[in-house]
Protein backbone atom coordinates (compact mmCIF):
# COMPACT_ATOMS: atom_id res chain seq x y z
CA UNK A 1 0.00 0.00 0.00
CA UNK A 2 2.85 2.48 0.94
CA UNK A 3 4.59 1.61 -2.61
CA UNK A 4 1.55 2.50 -4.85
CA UNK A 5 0.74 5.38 -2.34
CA UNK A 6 4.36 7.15 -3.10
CA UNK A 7 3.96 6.38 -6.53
CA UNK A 8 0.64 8.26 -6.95
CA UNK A 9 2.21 11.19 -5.00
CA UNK A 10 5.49 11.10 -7.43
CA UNK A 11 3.13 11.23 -10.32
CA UNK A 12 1.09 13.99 -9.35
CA UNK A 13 4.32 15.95 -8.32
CA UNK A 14 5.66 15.19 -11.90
CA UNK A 15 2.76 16.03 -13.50
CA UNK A 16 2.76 19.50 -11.58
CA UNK A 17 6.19 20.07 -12.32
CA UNK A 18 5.93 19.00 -15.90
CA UNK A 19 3.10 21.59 -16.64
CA UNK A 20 4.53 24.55 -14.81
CA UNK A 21 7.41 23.64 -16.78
CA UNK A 22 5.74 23.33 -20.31
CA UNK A 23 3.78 26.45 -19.38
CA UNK A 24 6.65 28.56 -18.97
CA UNK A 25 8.21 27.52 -21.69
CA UNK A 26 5.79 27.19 -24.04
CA UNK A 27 3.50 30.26 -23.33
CA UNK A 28 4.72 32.66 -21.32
CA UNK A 29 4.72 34.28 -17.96
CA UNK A 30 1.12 34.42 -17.95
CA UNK A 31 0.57 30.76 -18.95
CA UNK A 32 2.66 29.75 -15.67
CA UNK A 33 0.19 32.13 -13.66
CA UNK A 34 -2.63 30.36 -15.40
CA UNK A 35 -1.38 26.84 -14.30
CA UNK A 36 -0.63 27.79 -10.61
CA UNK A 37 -3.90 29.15 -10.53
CA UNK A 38 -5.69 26.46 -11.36
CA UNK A 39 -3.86 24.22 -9.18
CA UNK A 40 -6.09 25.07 -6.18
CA UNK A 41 -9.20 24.52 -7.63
CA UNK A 42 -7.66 20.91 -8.68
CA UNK A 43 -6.56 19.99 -5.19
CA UNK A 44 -9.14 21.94 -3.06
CA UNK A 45 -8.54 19.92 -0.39
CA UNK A 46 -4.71 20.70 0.16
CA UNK A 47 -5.03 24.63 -0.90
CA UNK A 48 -7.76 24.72 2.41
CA UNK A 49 -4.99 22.88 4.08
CA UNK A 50 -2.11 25.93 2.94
CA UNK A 51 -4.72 28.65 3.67
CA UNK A 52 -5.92 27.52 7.57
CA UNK A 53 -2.42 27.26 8.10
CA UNK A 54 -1.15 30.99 6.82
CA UNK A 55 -4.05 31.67 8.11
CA UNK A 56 -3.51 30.88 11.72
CA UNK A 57 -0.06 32.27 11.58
CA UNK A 58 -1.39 35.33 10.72
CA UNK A 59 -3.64 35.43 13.32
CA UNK A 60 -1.13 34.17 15.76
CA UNK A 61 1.08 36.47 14.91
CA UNK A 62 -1.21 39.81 14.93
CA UNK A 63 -2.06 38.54 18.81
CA UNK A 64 1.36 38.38 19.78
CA UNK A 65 2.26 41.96 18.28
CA UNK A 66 -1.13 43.15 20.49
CA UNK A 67 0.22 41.46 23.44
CA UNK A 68 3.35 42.93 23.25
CA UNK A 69 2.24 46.58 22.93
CA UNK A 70 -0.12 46.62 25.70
CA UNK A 71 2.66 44.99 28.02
CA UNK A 72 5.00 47.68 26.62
CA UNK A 73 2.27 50.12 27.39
CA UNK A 74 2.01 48.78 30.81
CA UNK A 75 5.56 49.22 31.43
CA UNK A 76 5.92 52.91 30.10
CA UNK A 77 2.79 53.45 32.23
CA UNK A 78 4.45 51.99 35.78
CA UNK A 79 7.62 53.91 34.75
CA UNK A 80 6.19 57.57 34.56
CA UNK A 81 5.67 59.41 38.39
């Protein structure tokens, strides 16, 4: 099960590679764009994946910044007489 499971993955990964490939080559710019945007809407499953994770950094990291001013607030605030 694990062979035919790697093969299917190096397949697909060939496949993507191929196209980007042929679309850069053959077209242009814009055909590449073309091809990486369709990828997503071939393999919704995995772009949800990529976008909940950003995602969640994102939000991680605008909670952290937050954090860290109002503790920095806090401390200029206890400083001052």
């Amino acid at each position: 099960m694990n062979k035919i499971a790697s093969i299917l993955i190096a397949s697909v990964f060939a496949i993507v590679l191929l196209g980007g490939f042929l679309a850069l080559v053959g077209g242009s710019i814009l055909g590449g764009l073309v091809f990486l945007i369709g990828i997503p809407f071939a393999f919704p499953m995995s772009t949800s994946i990529v976008v909940l994770f950003f995602a969640v950094i994102i939000i991680r990291t605008v909670m952290e910044k937050r954090r860290q001013k109002r503790e920095m607030r806090k401390y200029l605030d206890d400083q001052t007489p």
